[in-house]
N, C-alpha and C. Protein backbone atom coordinates (compact mmCIF):
# COMPACT_ATOMS: atom_id res chain seq x y z
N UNK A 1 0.84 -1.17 0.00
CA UNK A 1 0.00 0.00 0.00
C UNK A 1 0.89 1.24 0.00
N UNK A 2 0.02 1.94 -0.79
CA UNK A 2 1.03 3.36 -0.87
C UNK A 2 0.66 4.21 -0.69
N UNK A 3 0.84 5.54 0.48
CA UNK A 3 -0.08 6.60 0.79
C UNK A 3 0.14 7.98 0.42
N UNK A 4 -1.06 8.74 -0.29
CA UNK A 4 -0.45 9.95 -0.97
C UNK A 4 -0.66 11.08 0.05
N UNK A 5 0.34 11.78 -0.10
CA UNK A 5 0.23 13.29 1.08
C UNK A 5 -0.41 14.19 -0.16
N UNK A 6 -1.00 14.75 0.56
CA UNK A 6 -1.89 15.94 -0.33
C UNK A 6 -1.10 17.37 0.80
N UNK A 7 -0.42 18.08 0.70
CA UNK A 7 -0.95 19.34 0.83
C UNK A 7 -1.81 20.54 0.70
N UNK A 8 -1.98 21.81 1.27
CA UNK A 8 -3.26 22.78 0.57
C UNK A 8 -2.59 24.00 1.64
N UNK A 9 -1.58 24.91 0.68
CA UNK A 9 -1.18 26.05 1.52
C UNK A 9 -2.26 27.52 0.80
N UNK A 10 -2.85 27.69 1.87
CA UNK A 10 -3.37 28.75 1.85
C UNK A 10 -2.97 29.79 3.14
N UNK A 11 -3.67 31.69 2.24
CA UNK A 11 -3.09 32.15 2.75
C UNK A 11 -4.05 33.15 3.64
N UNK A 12 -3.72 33.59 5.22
CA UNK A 12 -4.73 34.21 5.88
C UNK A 12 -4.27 36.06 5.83
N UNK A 13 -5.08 36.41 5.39
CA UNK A 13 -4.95 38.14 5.51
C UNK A 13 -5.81 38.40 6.43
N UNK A 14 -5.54 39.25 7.85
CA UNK A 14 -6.31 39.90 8.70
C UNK A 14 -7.98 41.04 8.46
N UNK A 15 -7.54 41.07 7.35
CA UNK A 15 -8.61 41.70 6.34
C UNK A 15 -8.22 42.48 5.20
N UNK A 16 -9.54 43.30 4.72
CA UNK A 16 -8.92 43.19 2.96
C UNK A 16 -8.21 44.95 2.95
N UNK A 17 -7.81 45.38 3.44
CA UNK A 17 -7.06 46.03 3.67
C UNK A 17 -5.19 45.90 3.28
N UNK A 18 -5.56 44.61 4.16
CA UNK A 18 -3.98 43.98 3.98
C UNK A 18 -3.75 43.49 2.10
N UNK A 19 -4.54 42.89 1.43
CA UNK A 19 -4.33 43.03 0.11
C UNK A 19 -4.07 43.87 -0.27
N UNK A 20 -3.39 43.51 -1.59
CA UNK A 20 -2.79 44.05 -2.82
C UNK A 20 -3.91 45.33 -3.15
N UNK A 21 -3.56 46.16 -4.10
CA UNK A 21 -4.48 47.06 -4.08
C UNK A 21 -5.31 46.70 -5.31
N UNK A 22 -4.96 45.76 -6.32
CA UNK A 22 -5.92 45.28 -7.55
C UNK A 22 -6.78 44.15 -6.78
N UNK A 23 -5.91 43.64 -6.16
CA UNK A 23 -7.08 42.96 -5.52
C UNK A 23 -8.07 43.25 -4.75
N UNK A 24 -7.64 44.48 -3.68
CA UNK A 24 -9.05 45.29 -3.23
C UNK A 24 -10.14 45.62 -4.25
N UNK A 25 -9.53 46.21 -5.25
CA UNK A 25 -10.75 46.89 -5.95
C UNK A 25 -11.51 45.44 -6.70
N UNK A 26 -11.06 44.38 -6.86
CA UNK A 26 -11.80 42.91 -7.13
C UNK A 26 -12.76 42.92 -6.05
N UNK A 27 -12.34 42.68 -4.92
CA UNK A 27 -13.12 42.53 -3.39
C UNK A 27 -14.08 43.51 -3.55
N UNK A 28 -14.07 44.68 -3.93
CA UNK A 28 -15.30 45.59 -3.61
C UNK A 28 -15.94 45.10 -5.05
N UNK A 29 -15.46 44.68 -5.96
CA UNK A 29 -16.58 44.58 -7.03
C UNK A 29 -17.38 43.52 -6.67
N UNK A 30 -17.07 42.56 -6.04
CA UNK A 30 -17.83 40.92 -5.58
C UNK A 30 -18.70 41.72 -4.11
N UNK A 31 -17.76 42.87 -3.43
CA UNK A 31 -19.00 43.18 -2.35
C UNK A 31 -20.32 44.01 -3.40
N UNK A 32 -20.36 44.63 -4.04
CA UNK A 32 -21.59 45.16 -4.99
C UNK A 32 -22.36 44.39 -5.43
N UNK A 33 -21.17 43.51 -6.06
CA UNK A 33 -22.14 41.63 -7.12
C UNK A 33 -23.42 41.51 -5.67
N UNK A 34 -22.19 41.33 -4.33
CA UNK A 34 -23.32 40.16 -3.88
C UNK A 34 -24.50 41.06 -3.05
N UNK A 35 -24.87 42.24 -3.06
CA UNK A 35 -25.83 43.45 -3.13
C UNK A 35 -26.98 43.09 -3.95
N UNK A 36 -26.51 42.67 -5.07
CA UNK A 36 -27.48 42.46 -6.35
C UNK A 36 -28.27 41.22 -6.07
N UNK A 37 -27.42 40.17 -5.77
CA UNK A 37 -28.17 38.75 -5.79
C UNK A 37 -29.38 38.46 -5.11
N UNK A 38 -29.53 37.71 -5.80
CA UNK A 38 -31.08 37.29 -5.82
C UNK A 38 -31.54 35.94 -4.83
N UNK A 39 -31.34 36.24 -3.71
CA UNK A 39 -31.53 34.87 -2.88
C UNK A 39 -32.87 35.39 -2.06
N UNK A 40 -34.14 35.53 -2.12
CA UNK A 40 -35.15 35.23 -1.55
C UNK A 40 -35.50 34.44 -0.43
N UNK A 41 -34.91 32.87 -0.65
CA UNK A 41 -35.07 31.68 0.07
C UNK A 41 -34.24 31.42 0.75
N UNK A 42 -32.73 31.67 1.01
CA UNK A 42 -32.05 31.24 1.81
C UNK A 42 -31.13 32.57 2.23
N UNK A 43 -31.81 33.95 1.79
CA UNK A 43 -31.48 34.80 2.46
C UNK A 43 -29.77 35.26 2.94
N UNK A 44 -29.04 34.38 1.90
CA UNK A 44 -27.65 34.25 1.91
C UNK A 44 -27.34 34.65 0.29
N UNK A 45 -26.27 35.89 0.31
CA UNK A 45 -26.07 36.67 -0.80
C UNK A 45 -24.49 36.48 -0.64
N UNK A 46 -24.19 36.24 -2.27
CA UNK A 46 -22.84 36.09 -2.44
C UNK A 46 -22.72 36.93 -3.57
N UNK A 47 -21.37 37.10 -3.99
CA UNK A 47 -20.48 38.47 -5.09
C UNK A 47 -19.80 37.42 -5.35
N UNK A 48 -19.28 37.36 -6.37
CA UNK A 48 -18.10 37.14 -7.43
C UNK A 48 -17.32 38.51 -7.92
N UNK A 49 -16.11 38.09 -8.16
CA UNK A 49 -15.66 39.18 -9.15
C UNK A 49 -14.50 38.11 -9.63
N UNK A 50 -14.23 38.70 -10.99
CA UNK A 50 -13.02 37.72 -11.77
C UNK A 50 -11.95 38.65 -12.35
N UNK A 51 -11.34 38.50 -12.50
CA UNK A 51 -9.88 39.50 -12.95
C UNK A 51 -9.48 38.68 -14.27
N UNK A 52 -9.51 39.15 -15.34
CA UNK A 52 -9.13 38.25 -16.86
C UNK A 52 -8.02 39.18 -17.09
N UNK A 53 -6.89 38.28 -17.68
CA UNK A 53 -5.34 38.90 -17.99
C UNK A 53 -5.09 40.29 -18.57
N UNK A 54 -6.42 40.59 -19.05
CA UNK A 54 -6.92 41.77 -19.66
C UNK A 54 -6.80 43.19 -18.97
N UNK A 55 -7.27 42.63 -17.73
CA UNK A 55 -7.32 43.25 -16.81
C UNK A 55 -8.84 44.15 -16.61
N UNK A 56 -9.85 43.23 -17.32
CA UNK A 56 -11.37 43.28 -17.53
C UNK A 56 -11.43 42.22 -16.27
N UNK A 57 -12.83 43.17 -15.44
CA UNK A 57 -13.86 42.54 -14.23
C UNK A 57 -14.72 42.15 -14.98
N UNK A 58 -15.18 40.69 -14.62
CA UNK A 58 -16.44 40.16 -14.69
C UNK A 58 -17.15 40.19 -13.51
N UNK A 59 -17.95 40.03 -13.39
CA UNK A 59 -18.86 39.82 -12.04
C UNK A 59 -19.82 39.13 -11.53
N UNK A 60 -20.56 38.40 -10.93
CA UNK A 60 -21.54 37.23 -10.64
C UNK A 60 -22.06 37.04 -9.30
N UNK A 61 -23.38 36.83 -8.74
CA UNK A 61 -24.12 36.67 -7.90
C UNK A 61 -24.51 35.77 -7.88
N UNK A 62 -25.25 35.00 -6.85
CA UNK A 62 -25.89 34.04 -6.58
C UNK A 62 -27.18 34.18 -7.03
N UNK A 63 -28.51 33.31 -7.48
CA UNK A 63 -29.56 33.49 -7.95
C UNK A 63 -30.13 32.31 -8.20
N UNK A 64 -30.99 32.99 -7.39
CA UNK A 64 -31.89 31.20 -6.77
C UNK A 64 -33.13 30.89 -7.36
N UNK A 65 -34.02 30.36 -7.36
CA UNK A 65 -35.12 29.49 -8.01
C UNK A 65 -35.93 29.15 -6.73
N UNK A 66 -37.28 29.12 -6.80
CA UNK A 66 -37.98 28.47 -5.95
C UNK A 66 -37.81 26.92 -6.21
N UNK A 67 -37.46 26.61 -7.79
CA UNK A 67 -37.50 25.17 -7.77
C UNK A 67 -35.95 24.76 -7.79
N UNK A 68 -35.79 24.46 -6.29
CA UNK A 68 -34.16 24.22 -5.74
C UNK A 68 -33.64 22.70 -6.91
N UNK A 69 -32.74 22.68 -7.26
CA UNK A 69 -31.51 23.07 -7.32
C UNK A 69 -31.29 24.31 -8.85
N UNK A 70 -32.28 24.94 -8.93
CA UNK A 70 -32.27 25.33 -10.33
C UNK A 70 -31.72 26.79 -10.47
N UNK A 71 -31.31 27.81 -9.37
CA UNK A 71 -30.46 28.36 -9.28
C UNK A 71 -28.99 28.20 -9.21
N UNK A 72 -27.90 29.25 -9.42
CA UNK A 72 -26.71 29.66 -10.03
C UNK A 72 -25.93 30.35 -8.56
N UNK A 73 -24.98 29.29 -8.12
CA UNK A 73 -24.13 30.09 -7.32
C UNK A 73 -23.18 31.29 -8.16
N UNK A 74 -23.02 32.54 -7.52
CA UNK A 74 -21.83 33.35 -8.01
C UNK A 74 -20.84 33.10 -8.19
N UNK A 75 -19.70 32.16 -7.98
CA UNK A 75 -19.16 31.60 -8.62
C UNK A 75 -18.96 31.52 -10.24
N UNK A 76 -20.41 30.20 -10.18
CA UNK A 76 -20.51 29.58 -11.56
C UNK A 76 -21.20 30.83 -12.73
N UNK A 77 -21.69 31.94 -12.22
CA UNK A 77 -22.58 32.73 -12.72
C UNK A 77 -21.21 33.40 -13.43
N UNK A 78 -20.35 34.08 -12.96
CA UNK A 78 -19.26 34.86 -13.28
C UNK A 78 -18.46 34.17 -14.26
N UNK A 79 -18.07 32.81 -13.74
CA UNK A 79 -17.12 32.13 -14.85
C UNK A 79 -17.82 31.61 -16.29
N UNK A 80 -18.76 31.38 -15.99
CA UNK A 80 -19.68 31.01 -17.35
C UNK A 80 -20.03 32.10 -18.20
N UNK A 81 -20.02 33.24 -17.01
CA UNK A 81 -20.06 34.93 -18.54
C UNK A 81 -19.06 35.03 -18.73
N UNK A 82 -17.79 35.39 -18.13
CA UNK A 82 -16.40 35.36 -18.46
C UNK A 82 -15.68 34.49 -19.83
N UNK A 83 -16.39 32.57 -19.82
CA UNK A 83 -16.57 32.01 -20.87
C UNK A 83 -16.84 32.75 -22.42
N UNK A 84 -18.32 33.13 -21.73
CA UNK A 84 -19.17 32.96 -22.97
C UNK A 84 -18.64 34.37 -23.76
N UNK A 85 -18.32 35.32 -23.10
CA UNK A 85 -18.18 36.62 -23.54
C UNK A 85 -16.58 36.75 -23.73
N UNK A 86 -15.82 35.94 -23.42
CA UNK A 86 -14.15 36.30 -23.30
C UNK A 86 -13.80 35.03 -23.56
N UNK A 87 -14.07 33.77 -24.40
CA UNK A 87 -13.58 32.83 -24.33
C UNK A 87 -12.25 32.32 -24.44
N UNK A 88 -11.50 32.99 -24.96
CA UNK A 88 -9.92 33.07 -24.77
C UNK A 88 -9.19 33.37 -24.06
N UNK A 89 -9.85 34.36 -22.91
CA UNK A 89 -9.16 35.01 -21.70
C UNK A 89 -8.79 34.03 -20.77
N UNK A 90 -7.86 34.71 -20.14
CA UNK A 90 -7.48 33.58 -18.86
C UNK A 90 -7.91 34.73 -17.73
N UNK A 91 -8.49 33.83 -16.68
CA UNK A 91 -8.95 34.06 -15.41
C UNK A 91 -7.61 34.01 -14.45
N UNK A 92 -7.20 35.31 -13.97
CA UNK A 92 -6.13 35.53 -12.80
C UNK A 92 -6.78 35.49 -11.77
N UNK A 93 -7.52 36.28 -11.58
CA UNK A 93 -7.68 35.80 -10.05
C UNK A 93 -9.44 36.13 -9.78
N UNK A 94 -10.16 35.31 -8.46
CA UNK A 94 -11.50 35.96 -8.21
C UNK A 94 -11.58 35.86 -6.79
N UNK A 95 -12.46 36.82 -6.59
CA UNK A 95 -12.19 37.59 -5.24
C UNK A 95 -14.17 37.02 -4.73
N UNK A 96 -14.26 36.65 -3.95
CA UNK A 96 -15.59 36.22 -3.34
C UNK A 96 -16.21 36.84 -2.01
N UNK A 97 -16.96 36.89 -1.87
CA UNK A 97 -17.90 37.69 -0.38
C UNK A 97 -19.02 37.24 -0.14
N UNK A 98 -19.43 36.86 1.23
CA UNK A 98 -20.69 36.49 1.55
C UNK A 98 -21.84 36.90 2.50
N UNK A 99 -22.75 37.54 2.83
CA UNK A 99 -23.56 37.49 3.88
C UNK A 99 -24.80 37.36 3.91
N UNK A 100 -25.70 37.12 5.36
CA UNK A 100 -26.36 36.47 5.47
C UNK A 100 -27.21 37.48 6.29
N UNK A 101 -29.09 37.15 5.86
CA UNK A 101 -29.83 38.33 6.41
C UNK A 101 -30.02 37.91 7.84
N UNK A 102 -29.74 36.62 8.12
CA UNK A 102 -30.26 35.79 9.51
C UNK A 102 -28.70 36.07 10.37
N UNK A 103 -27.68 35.90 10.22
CA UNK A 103 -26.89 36.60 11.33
C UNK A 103 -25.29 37.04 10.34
N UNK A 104 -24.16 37.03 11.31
CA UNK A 104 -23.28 37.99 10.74
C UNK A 104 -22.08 36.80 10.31
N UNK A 105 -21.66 37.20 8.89
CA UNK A 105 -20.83 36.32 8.27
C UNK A 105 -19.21 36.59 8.41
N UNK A 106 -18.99 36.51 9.71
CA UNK A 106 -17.25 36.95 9.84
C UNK A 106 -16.23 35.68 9.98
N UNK A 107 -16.65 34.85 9.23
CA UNK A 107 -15.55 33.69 8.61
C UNK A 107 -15.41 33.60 6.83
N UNK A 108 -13.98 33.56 6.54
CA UNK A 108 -14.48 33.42 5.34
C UNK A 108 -15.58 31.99 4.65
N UNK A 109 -15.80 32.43 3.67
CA UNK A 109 -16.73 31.28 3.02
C UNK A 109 -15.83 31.19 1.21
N UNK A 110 -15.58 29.74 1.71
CA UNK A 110 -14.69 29.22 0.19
C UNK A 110 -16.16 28.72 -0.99
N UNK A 111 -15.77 28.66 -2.34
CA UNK A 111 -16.92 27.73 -3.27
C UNK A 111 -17.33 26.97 -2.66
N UNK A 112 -18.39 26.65 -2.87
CA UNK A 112 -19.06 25.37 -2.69
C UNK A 112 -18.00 23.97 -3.67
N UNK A 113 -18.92 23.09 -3.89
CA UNK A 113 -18.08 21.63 -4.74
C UNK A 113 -18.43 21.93 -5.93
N UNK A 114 -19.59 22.16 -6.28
CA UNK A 114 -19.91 22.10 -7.31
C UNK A 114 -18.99 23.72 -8.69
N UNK A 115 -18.88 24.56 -7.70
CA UNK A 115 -18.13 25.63 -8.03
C UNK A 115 -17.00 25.24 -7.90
N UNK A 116 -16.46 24.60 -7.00
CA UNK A 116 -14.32 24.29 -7.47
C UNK A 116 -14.78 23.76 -8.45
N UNK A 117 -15.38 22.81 -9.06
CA UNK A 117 -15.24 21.97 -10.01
C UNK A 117 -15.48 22.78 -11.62
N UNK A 118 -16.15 24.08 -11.47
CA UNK A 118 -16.35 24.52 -12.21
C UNK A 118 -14.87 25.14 -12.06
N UNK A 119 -14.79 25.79 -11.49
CA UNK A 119 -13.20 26.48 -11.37
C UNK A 119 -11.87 25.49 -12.13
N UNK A 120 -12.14 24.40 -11.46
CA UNK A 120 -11.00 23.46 -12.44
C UNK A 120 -11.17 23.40 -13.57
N UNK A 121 -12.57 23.34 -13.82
CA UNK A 121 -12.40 23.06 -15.26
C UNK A 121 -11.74 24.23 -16.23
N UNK A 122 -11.78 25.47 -16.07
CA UNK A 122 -11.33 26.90 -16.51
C UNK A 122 -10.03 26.83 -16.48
N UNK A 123 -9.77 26.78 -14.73
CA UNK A 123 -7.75 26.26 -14.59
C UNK A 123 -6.86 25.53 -15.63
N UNK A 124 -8.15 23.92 -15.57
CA UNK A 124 -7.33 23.10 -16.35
C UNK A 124 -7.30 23.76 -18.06
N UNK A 125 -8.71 24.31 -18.14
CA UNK A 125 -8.47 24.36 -19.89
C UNK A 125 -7.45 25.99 -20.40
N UNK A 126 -7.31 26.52 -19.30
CA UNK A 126 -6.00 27.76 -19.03
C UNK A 126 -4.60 27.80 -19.25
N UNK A 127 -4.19 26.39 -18.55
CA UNK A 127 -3.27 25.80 -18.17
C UNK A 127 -2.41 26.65 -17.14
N UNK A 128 -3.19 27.50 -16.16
CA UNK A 128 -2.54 28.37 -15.81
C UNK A 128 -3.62 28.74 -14.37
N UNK A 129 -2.76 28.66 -13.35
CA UNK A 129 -3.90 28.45 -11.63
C UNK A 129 -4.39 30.36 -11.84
N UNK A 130 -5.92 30.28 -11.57
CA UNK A 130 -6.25 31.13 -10.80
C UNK A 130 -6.29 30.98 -9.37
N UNK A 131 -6.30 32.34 -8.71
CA UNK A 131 -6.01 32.85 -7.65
C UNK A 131 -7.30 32.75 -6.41
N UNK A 132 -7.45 32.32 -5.67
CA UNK A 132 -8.96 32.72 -5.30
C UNK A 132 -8.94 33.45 -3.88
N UNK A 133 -9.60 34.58 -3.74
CA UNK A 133 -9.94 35.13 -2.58
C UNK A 133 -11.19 34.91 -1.88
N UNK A 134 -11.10 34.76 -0.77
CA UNK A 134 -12.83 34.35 -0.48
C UNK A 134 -12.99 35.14 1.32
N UNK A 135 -13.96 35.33 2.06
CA UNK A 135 -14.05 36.23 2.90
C UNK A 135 -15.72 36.17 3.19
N UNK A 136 -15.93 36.28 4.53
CA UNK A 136 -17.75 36.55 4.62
C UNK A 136 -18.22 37.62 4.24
N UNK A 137 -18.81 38.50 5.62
CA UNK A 137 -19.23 40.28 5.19
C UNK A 137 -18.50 41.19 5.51
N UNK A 138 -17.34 40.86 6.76
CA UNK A 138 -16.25 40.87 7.09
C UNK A 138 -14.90 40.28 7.74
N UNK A 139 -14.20 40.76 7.96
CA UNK A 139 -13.08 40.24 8.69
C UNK A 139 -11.69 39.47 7.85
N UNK A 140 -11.41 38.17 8.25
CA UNK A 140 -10.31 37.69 7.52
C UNK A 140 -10.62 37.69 6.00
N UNK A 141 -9.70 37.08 5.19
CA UNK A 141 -9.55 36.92 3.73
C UNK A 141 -8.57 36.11 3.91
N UNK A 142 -8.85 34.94 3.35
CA UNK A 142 -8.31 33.31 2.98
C UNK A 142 -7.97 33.41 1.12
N UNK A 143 -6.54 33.18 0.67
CA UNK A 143 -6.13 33.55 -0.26
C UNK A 143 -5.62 31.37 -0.94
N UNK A 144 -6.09 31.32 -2.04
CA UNK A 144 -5.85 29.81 -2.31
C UNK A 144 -5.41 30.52 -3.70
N UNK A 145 -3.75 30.18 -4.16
CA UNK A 145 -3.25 30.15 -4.96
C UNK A 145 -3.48 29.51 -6.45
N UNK A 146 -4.35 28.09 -5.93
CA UNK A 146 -4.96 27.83 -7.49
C UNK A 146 -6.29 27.06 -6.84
N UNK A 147 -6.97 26.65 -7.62
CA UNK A 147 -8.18 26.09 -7.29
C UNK A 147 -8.03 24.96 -6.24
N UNK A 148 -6.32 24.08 -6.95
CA UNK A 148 -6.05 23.02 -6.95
C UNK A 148 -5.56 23.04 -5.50
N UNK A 149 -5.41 24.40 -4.52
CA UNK A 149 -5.37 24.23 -3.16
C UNK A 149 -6.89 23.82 -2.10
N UNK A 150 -8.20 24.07 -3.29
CA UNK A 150 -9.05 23.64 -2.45
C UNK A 150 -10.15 22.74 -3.23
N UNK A 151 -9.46 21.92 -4.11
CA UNK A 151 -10.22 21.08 -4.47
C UNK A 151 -8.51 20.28 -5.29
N UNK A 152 -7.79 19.22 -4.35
CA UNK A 152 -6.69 18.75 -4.81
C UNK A 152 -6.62 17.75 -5.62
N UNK A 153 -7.65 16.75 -5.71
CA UNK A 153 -7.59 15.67 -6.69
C UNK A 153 -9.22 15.94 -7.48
N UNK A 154 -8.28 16.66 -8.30
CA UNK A 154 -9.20 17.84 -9.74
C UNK A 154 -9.49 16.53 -10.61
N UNK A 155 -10.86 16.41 -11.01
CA UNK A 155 -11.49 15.26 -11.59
C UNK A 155 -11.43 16.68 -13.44
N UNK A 156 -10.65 16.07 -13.85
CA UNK A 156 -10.58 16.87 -15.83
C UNK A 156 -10.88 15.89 -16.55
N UNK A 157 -10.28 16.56 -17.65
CA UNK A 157 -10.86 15.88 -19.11
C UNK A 157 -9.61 14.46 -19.32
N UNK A 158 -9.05 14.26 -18.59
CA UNK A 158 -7.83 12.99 -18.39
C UNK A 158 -8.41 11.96 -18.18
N UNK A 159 -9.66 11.87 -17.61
CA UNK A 159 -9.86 10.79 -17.18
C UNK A 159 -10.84 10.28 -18.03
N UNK A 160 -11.28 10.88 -18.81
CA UNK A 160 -12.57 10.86 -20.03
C UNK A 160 -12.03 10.24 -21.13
């Protein structure tokens, strides 16, 4: 038997202050995104923002459906316009934010699964790690260098 070590170095900023200053202005575009979103039902609003090599913001919210699962985390909302509208671009980095109308969101909040997986798939067809920032309504900011720090055994097109 042979056992694999996985590492996952990520990085903690005291808040978004302490970032880079392109990356602040990402962070405030995902705090606006998640202003917009459309969560009715679970009363939990998320922002996206994406940074393309371009140095063009995309942006994305969460947006929900009464008929569950048929809404769009922000995440997947951002990278799929980023796709459809920039399909050649590469994604540097995206900056995420979350809060909640029922109490106060001061941990960060990483993608969901279904969003790393969307994220890999972009990474892998890039060939090149985006950056991810993620954060609640305030406080810390958790910095993951490529997707592949929070989703490590990346299911791609290799195995197909």
């Amino acid at each position: 038997m042979k056992n694999i070590k996985i590492e996952i170095n990520l990085e903690v900023f005291e808040s978004v202050s302490e970032l880079p200053t392109a990356i602040i202005k990402l962070m405030n575009k995902a705090h606006h995104a998640r202003e917009n979103a459309y969560s009715p039902y679970s009363h939990f609003k998320v922002g996206a923002a994406l940074m393309l090599d371009s140095g063009e913001i995309i942006i994305g919210n969460n947006q929900e459906n009464a008929a569950y699962p048929s809404g769009m985390c922000a995440e997947r909302v951002a990278v799929f316009q980023a796709g459809a509208i920039y399909p050649n671009a590469i994604i540097v980095s995206m900056a995420l934010t979350a809060r909640s109308k029922n109490h106060k969101v001061d941990t960060p909040v990483p993608p969901c699964g279904a969003c790393r997986q969307a994220l890999a798939e972009y990474e892998v067809k890039q060939k090149t790690p985006i950056e991810v920032y993620f954060m609640g309504e305030t406080g810390k900011v958790v910095k993951a260098n490529s997707i592949k720090d929070l989703l490590p055994l990346v299911f791609d097109n290799s195995y197909l």
